[in-house]
Protein backbone atom coordinates (compact mmCIF):
# COMPACT_ATOMS: atom_id res chain seq x y z
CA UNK A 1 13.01 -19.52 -57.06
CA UNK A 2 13.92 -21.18 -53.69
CA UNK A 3 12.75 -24.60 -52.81
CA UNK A 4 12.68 -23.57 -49.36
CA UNK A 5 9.77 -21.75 -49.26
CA UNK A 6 8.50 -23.73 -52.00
CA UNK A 7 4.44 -24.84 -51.03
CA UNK A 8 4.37 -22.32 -47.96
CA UNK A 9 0.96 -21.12 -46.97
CA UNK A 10 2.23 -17.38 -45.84
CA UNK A 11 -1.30 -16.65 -44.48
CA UNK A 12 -1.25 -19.45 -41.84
CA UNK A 13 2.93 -18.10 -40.77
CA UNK A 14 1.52 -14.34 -40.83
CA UNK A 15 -1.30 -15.22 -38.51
CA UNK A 16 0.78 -17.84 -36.13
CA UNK A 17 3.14 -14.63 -36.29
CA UNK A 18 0.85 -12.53 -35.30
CA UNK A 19 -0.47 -14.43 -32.66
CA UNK A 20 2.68 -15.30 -30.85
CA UNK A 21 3.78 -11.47 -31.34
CA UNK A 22 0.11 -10.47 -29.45
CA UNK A 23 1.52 -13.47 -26.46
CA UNK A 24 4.94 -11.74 -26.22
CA UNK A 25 3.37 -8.37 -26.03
CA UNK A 26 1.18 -9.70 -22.51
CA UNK A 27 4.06 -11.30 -20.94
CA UNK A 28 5.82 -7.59 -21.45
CA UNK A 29 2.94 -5.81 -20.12
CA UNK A 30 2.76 -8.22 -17.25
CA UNK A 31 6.71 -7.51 -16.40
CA UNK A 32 6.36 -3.90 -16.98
CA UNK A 33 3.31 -3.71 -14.69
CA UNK A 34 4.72 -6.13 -12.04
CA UNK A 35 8.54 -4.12 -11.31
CA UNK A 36 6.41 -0.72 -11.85
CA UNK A 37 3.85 -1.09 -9.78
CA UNK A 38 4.80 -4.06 -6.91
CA UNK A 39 8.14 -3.87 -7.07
CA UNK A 40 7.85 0.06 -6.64
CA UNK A 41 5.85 0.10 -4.08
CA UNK A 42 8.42 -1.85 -1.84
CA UNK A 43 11.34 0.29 -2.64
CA UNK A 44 9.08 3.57 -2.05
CA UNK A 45 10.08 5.07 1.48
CA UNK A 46 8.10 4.15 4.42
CA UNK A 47 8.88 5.72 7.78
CA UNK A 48 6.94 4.92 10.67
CA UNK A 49 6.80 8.26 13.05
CA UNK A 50 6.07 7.05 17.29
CA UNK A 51 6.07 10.32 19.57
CA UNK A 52 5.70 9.09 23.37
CA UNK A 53 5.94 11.22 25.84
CA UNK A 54 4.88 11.98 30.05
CA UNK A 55 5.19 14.13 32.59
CA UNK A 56 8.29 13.32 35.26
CA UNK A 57 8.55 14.76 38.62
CA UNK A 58 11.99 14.86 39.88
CA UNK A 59 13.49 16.87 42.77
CA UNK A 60 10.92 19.08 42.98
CA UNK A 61 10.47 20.15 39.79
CA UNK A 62 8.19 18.72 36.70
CA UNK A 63 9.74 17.63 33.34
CA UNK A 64 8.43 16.56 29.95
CA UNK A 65 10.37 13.42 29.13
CA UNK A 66 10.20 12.38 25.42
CA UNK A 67 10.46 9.92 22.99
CA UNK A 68 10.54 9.79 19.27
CA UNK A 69 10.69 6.86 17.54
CA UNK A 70 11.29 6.22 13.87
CA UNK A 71 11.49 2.93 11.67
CA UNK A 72 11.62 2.55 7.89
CA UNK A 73 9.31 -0.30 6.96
CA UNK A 74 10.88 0.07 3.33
CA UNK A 75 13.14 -1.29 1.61
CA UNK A 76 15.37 1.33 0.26
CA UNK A 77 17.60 4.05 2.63
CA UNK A 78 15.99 7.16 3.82
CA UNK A 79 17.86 10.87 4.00
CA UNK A 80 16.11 12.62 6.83
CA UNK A 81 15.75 16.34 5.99
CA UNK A 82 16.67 17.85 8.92
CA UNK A 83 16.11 21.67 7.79
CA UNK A 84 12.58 20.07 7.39
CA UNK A 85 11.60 17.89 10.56
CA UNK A 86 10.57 18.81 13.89
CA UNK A 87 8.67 18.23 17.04
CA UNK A 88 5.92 20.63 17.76
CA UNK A 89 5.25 20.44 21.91
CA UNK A 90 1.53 22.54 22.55
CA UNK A 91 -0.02 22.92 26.06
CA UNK A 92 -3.81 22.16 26.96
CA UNK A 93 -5.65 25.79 27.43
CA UNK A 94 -8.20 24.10 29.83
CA UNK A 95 -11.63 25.79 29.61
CA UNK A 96 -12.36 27.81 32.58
CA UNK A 97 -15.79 27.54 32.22
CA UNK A 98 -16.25 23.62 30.40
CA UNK A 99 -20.37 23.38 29.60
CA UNK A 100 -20.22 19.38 28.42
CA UNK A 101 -18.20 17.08 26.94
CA UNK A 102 -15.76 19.59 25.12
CA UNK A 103 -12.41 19.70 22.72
CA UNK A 104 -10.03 21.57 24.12
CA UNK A 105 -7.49 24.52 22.56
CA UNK A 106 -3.79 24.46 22.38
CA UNK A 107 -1.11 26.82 22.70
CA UNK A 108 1.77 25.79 20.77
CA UNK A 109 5.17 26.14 23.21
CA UNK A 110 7.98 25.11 21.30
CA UNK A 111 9.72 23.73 18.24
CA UNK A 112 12.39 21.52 18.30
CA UNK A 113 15.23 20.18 15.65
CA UNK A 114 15.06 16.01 15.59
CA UNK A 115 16.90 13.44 14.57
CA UNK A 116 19.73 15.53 14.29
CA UNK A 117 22.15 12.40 15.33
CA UNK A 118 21.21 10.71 11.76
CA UNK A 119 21.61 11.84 8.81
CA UNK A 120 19.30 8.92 7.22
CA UNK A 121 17.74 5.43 8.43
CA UNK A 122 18.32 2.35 6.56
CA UNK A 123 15.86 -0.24 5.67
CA UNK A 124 14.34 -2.39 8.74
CA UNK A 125 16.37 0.07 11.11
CA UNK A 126 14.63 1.84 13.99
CA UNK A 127 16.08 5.17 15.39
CA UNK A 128 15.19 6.96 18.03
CA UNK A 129 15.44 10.61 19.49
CA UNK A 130 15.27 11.31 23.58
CA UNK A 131 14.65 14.59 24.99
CA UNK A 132 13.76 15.68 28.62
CA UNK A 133 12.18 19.55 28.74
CA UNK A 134 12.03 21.82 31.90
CA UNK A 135 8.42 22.58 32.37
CA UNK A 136 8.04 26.13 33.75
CA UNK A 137 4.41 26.07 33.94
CA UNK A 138 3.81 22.83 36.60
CA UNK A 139 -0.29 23.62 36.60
CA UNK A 140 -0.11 22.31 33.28
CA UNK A 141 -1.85 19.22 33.00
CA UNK A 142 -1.24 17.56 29.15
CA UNK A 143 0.82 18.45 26.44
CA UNK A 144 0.18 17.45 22.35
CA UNK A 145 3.54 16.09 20.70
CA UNK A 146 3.49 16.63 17.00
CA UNK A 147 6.41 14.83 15.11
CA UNK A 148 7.24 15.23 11.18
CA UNK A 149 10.13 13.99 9.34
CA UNK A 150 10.52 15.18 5.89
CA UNK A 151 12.91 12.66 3.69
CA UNK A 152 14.87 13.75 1.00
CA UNK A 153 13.92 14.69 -2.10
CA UNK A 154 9.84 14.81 -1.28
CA UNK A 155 8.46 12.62 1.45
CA UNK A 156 7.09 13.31 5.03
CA UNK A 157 5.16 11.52 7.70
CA UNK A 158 3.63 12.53 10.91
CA UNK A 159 2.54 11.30 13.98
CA UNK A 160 1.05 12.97 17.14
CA UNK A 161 0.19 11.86 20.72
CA UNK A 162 -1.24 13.77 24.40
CA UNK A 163 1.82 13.64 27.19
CA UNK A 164 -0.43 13.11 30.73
CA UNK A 165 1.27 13.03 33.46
CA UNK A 166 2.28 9.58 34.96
CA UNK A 167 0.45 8.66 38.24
CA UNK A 168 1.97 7.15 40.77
CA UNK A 169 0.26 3.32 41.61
CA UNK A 170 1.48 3.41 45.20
CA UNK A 171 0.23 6.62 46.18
CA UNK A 172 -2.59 6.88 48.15
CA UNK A 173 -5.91 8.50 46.98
């Protein structure tokens, strides 16, 4: 027989075993659950969607000049779907006949394309998307911008705002 293990109480090694194995098996779960959960949660895709938009007049006729704004507070690259995203414009159906306080309808108008310049967005990077639209109808009033960008594979955020048209200060009343 050995000499080495000679006088060896193998209940007090199986049990220091056992307890350093049940230490090592924390600090692993603690890892795991720190890059799976924290760490993942940075790297996930976060766009930030801004629509602004107002009414312009400009030689006599009335415009809808836009603005869509778009910046990835993640950390990881973006592919904008472009099949995907869009900007819905809708017109305010005032009520002819308002009783009180009241929500009023839309009429969706159009659909456009966005973003079509960029094919994705980088981390920290802000984009952004102009457009100036020929309104036909001047009487109306307000418009609702609806903007959604889809990111490749599964991802999409929206954002919407009203359109008003911009007063001018130093006109009289």
């Amino acid at each position: 027989m050995c000499s080495l293990f000679y006088g060896v109480d193998w209940t007090t090694v199986l049990a220091r075993s056992e307890s350093l194995a049940k230490i090592l098996a924390i600090l692993a779960g603690g890892i795991w659950a720190y890059f799976h959960y924290y760490r993942s949660r940075q790297y996930y895709p976060r766009l930030v969607p801004q629509p602004v938009g107002k009414i312009v007049h400009q030689q006599g006729r009335d415009y809808l000049h836009v603005v869509l704004k778009l910046k990835n507070c993640g950390f990881s690259k973006v592919w904008i779907d472009h099949d995907k995203s869009w900007l819905r414009i809708y017109a305010c159906d005032p009520d002819p006949a308002p009783s009180a306080i009241d929500d009023v309808d839309w009429t969706r108008l159009a659909t456009f394309p966005v973003f079509k310049s960029h094919k994705w967005i980088e981390s920290g990077e802000d984009i952004e998307d102009v457009r100036l639209i020929l309104l036909t109808e001047p009487s109306q009033g307000a418009f609702r911008l609806e903007l959604n960008v889809f990111g490749k594979p599964k991802s999409n955020w929206c954002a919407e705002t009203i359109a008003l048209e911009e007063k001018d200060p130093t006109a009289a009343t």
